[in-house]
PDB file of N, CA and C in Angstrom:
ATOM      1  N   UNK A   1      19.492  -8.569 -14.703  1.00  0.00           N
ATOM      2  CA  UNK A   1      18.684  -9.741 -14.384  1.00  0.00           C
ATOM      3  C   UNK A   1      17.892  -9.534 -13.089  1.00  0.00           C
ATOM      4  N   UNK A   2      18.530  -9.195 -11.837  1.00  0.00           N
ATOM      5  CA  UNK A   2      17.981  -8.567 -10.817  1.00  0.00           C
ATOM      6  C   UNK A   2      16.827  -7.540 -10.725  1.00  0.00           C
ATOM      7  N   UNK A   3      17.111  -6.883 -11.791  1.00  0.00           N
ATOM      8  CA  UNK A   3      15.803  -5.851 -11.749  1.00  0.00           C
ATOM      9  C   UNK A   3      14.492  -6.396 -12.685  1.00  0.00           C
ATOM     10  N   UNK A   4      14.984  -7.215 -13.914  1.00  0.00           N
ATOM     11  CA  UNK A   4      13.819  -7.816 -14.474  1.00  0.00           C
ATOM     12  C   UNK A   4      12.913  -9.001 -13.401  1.00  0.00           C
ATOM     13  N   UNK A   5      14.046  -9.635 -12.128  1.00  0.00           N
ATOM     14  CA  UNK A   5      12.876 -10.325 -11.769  1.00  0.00           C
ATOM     15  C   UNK A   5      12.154  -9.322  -9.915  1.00  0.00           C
ATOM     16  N   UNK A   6      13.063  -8.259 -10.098  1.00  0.00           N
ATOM     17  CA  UNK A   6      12.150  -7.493  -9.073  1.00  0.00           C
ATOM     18  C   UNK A   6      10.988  -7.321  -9.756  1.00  0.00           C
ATOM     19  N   UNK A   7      10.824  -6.894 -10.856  1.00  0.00           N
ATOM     20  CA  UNK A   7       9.537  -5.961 -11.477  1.00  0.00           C
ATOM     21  C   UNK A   7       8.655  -7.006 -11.695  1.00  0.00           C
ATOM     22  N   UNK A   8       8.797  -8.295 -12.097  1.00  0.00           N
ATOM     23  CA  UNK A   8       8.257  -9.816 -12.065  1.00  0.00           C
ATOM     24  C   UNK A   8       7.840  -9.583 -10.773  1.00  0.00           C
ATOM     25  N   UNK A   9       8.208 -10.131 -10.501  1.00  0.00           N
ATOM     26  CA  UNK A   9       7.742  -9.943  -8.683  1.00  0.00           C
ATOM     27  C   UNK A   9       6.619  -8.535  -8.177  1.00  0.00           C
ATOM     28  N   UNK A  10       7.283  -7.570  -8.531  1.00  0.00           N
ATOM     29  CA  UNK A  10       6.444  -6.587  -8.043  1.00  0.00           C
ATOM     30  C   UNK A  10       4.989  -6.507  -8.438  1.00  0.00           C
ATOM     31  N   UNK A  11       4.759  -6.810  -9.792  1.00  0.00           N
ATOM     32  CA  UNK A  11       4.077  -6.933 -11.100  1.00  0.00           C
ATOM     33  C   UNK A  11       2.928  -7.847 -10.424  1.00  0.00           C
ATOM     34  N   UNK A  12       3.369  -9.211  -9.793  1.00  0.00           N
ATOM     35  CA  UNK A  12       2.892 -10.529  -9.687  1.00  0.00           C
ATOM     36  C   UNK A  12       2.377 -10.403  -8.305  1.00  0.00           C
ATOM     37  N   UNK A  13       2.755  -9.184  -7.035  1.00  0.00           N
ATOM     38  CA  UNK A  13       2.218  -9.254  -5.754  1.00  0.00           C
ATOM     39  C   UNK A  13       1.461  -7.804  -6.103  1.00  0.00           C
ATOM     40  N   UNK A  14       1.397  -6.681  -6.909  1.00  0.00           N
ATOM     41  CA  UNK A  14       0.386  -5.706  -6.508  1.00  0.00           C
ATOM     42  C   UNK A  14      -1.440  -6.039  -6.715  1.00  0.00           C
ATOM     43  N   UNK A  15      -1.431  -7.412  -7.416  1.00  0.00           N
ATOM     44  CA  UNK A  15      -2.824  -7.412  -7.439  1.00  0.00           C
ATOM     45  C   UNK A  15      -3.157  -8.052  -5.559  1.00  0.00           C
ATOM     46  N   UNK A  16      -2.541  -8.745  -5.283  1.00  0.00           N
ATOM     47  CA  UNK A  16      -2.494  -9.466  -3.852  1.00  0.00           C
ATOM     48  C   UNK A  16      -2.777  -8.481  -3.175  1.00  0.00           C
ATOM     49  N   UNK A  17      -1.819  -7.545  -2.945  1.00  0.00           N
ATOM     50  CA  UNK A  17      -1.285  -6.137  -2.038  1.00  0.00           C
ATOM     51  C   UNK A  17      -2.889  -5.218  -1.998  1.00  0.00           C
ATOM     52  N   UNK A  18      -3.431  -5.389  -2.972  1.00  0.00           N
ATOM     53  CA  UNK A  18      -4.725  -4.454  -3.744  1.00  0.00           C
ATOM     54  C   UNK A  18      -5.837  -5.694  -2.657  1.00  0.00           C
ATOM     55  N   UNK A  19      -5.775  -6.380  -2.888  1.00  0.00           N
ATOM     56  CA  UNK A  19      -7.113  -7.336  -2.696  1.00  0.00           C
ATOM     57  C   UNK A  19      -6.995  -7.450  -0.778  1.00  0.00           C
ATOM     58  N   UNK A  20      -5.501  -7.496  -0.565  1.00  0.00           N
ATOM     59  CA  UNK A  20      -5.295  -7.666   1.228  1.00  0.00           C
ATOM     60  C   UNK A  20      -6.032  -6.074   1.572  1.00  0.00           C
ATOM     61  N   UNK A  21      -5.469  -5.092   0.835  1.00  0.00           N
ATOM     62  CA  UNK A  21      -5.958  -4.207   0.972  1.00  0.00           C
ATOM     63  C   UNK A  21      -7.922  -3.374   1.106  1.00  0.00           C
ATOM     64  N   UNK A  22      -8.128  -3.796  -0.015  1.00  0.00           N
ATOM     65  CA  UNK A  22     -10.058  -3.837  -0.297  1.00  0.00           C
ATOM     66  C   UNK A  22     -10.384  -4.804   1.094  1.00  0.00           C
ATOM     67  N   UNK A  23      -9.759  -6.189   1.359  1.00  0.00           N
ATOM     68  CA  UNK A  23     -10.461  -6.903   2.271  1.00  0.00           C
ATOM     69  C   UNK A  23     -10.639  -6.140   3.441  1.00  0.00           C
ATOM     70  N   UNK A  24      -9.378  -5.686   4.095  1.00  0.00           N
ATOM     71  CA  UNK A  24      -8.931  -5.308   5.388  1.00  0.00           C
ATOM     72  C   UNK A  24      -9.826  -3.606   5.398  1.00  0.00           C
ATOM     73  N   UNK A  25     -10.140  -3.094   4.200  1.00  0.00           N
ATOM     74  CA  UNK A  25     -11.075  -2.094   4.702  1.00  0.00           C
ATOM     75  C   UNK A  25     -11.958  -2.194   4.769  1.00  0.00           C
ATOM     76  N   UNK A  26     -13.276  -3.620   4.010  1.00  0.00           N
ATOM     77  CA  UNK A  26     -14.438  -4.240   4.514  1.00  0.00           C
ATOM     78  C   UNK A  26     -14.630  -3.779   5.986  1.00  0.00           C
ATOM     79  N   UNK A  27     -13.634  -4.773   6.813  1.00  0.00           N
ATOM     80  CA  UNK A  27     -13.384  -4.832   7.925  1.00  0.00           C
ATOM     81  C   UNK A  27     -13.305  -3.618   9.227  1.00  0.00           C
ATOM     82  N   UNK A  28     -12.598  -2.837   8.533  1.00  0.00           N
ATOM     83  CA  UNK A  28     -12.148  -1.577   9.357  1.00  0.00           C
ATOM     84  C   UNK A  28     -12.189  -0.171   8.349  1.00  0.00           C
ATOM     85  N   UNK A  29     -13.227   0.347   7.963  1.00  0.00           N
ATOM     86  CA  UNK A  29     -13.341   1.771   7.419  1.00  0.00           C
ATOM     87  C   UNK A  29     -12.822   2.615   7.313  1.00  0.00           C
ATOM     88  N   UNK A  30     -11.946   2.601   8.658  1.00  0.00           N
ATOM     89  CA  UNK A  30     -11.266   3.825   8.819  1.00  0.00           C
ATOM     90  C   UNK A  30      -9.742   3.186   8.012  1.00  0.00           C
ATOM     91  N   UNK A  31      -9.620   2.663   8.086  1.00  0.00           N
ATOM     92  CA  UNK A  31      -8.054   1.895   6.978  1.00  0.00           C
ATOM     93  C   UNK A  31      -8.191   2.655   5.823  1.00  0.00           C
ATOM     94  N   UNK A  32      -9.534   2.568   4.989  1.00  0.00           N
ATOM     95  CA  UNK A  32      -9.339   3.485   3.472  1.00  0.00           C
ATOM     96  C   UNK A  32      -9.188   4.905   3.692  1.00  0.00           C
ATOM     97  N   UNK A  33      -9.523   5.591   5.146  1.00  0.00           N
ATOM     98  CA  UNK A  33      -9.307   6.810   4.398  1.00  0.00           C
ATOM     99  C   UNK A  33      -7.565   7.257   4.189  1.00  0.00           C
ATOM    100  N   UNK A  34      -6.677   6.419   4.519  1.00  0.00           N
ATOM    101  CA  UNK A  34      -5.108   6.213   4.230  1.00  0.00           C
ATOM    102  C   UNK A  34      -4.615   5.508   3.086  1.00  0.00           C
ATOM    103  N   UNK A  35      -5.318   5.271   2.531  1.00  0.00           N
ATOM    104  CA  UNK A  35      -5.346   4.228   0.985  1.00  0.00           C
ATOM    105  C   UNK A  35      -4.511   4.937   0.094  1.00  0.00           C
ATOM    106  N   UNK A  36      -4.757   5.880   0.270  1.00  0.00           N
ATOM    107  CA  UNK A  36      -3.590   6.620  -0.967  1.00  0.00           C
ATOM    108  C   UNK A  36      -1.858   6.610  -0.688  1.00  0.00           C
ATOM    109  N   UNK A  37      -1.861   6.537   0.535  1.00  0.00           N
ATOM    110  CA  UNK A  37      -0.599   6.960   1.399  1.00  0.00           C
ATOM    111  C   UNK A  37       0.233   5.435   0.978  1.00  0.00           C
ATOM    112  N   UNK A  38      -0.901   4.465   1.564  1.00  0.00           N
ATOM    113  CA  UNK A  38      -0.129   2.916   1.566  1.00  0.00           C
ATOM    114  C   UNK A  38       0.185   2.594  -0.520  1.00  0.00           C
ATOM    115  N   UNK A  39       0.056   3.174  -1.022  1.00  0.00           N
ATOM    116  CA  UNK A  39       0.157   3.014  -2.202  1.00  0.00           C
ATOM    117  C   UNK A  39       0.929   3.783  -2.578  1.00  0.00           C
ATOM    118  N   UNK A  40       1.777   4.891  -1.748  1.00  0.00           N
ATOM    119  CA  UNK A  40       2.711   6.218  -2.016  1.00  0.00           C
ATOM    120  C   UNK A  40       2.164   6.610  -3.016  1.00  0.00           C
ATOM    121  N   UNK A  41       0.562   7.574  -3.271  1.00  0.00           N
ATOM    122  CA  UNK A  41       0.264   7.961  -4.196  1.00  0.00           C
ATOM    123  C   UNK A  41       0.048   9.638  -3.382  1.00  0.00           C
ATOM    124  N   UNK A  42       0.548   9.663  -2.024  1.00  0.00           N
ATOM    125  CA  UNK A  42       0.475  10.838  -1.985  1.00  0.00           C
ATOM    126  C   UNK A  42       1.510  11.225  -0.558  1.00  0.00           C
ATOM    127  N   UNK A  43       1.879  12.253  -0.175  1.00  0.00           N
ATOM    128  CA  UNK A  43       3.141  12.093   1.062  1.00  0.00           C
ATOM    129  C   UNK A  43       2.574  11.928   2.318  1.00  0.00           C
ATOM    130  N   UNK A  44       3.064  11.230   3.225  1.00  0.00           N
ATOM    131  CA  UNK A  44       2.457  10.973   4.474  1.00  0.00           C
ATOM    132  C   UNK A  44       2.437  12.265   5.491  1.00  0.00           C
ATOM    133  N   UNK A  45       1.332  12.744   6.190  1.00  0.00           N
ATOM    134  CA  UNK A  45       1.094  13.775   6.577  1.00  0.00           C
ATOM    135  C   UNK A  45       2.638  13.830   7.647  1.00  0.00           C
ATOM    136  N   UNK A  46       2.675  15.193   8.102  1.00  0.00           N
ATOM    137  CA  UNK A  46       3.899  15.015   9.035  1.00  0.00           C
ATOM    138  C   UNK A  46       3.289  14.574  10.222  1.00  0.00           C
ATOM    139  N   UNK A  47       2.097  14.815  10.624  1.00  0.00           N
ATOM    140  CA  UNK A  47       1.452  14.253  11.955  1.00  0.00           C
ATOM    141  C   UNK A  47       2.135  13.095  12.141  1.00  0.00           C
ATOM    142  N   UNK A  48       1.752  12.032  11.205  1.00  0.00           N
ATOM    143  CA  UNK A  48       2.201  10.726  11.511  1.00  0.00           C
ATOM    144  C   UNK A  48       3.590  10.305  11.120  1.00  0.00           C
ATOM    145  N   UNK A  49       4.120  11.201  11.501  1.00  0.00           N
ATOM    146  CA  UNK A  49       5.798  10.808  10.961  1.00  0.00           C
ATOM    147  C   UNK A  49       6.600  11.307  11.947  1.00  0.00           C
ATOM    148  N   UNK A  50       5.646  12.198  12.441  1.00  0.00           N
ATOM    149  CA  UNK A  50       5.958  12.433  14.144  1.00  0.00           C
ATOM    150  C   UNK A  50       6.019  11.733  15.131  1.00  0.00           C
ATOM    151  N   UNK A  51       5.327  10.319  15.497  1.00  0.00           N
ATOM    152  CA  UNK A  51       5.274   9.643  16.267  1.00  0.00           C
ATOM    153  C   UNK A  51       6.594   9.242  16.500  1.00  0.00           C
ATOM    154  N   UNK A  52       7.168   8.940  15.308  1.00  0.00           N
ATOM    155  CA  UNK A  52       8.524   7.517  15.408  1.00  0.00           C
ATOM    156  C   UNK A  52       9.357   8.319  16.349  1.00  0.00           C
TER     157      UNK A  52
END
């Protein structure tokens, strides 16, 4: 039951997640060229995993 209403959920906020997303790079350009990363469609460079 738990996992049918995660995926409900997940299902029901990625168009949101998509649209906060398109807005906020209107705004700031440099935000899309990381677009792939915030979507884990690709691994985050180690540069920035270095900071923490």
């Amino acid at each position: 039951m738990i996992k049918v209403l995660y995926s409900t959920a997940l299902l029901l906020l990625t168009p949101v997640l998509l649209l906060y997303f398109l807005l906020r790079s209107r705004k700031d350009p440099a935000y899309r060229k990381r677009f792939s990363e915030r979507l884990a469609l690709q691994p985050v460079p180690t540069q920035a995993v270095g900071g923490m």
